[in-house]
Protein backbone atom coordinates (compact mmCIF):
# COMPACT_ATOMS: atom_id res chain seq x y z
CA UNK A 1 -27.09 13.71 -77.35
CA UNK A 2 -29.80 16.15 -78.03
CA UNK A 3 -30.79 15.88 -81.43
CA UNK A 4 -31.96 19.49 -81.64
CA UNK A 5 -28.86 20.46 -82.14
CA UNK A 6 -27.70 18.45 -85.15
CA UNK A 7 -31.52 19.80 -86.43
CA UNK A 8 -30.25 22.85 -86.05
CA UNK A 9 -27.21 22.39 -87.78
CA UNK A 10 -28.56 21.03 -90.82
CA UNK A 11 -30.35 23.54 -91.38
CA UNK A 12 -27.31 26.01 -91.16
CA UNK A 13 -24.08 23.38 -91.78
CA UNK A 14 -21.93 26.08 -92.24
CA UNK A 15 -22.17 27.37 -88.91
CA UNK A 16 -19.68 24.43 -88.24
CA UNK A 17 -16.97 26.26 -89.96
CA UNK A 18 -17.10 29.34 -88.01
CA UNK A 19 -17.45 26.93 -84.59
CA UNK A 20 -14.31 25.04 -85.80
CA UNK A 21 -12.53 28.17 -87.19
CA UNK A 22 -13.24 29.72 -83.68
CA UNK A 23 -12.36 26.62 -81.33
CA UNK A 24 -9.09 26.63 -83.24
CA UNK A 25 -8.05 30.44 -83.00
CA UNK A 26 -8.44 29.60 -78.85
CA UNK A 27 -6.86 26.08 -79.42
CA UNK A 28 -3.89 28.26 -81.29
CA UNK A 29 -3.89 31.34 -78.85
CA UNK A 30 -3.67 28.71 -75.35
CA UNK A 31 -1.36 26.12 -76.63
CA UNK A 32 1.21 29.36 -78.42
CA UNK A 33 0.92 32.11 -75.14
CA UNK A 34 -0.67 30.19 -72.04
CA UNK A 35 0.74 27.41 -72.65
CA UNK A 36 4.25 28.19 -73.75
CA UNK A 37 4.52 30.94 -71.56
CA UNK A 38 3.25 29.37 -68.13
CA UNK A 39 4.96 25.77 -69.38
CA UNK A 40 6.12 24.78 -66.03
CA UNK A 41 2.84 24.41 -64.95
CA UNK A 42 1.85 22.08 -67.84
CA UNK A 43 4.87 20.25 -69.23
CA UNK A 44 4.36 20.03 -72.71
CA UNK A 45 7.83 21.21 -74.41
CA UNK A 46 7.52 24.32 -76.20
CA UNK A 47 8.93 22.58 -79.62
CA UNK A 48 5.60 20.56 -79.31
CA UNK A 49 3.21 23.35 -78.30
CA UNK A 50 4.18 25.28 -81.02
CA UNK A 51 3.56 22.86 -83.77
CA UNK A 52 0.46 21.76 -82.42
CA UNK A 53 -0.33 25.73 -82.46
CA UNK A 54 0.96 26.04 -86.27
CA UNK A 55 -1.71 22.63 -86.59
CA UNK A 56 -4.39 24.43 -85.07
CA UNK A 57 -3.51 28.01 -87.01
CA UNK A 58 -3.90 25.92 -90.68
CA UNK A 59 -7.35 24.79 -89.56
CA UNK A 60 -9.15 28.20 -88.03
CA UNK A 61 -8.15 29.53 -91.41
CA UNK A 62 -9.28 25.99 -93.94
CA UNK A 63 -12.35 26.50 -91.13
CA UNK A 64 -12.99 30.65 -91.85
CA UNK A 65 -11.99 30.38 -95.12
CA UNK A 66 -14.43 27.53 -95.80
CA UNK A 67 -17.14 29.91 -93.52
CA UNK A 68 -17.05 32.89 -96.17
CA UNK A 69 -16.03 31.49 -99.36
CA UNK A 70 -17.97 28.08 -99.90
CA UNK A 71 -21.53 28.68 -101.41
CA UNK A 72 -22.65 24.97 -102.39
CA UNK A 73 -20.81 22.11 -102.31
CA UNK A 74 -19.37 22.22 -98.87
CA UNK A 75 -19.88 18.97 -97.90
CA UNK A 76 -16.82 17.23 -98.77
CA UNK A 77 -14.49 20.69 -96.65
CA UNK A 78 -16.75 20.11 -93.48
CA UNK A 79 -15.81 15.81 -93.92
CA UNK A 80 -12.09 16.81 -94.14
CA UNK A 81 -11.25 18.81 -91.41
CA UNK A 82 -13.92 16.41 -89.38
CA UNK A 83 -11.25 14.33 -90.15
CA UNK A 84 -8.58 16.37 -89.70
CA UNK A 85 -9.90 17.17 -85.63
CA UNK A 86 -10.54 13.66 -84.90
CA UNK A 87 -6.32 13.05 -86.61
CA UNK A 88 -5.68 16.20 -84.09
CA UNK A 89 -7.38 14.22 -81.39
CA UNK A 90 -5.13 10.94 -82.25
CA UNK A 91 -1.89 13.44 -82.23
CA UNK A 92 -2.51 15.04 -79.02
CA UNK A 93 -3.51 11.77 -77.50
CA UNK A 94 -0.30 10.43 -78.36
CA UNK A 95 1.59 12.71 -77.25
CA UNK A 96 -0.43 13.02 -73.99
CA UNK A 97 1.02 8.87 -73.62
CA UNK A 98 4.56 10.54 -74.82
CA UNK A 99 5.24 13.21 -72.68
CA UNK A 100 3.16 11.32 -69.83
CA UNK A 101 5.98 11.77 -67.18
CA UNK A 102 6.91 15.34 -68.20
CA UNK A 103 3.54 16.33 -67.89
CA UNK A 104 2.05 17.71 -64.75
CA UNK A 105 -1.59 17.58 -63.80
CA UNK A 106 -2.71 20.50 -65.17
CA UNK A 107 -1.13 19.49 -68.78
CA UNK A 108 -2.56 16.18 -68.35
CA UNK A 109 -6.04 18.03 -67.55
CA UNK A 110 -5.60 20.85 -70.53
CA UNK A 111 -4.67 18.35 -73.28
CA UNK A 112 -7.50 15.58 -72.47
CA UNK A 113 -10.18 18.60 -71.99
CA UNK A 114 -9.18 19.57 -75.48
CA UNK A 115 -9.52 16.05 -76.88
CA UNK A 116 -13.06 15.85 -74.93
CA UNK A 117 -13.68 19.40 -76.71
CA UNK A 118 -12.53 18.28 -80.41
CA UNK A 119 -13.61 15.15 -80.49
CA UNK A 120 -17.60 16.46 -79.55
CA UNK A 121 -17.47 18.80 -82.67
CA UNK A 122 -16.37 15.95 -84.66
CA UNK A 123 -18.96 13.70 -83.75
CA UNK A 124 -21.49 16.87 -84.41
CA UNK A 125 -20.12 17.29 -87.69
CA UNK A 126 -20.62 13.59 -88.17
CA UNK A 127 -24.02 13.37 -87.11
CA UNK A 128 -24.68 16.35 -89.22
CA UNK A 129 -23.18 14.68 -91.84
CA UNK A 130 -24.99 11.91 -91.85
CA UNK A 131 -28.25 13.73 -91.46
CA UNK A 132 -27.95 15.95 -95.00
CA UNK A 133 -26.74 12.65 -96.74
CA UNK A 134 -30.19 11.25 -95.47
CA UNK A 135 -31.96 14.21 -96.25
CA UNK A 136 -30.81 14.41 -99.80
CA UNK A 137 -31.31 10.60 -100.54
CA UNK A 138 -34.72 11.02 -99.11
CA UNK A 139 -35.56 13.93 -101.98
């Protein structure tokens, strides 16, 4: 992992929030219309891809709203929907194992891409995390 990166992110955290805000918008916008319309190539039922679109609608706008409204104290947002994508991750996964057989290769390859995707900005906001809670100990 380059470590420039979480450097860079401490020094602007709340770039995270417009990343996450962002990644969920085109989370929302392929799982509601690509997905949904074109579902014989994937598999997922449509019941499914829209709540997981509704999911991913709540957090772009926590994520945006978060992005222009927080001016201190936005630690504890940027740990919750951290949280909230890696629970995302555990969803999807699970119904990746669910709808295993209804799924066709494509689905299989969209939905673990995503996890790959989500789970990386989680472990960024992690690591980023971790890196202002040493940098304000260290004061």
């Amino acid at each position: 992992m380059n470590y420039s990166i979480i450097k860079r992110f401490t020094l602007q955290p709340k770039t995270l929030f417009l990343i996450d805000g962002l990644g969920a918008l085109v989370t929302a916008f392929f799982l509601f219309v690509i997905l949904r319309t074109y579902n014989v190539y994937f598999g997922m039922p449509p019941n499914t891809l829209t709540y997981l679109s509704l999911i991913a609608i709540v957090f772009c706008l926590y994520s945006i709203t978060c992005y222009f409204f927080l001016k201190d104290n936005w630690r504890p947002f940027l740990r919750t929907i951290s949280i909230a994508n890696l629970l995302y991750c555990c969803l999807t996964m699970g119904l990746v194992t669910y709808y295993y057989s209804r799924l066709t290769t494509l689905g299989v390859t969209y939905f673990l891409a995503e996890i790959i995707v989500v789970f990386a900005l989680v472990f960024i906001e992690m690591k980023t995390l971790a890196a202002l809670g040493q940098k304000t100990r260290g004061r």
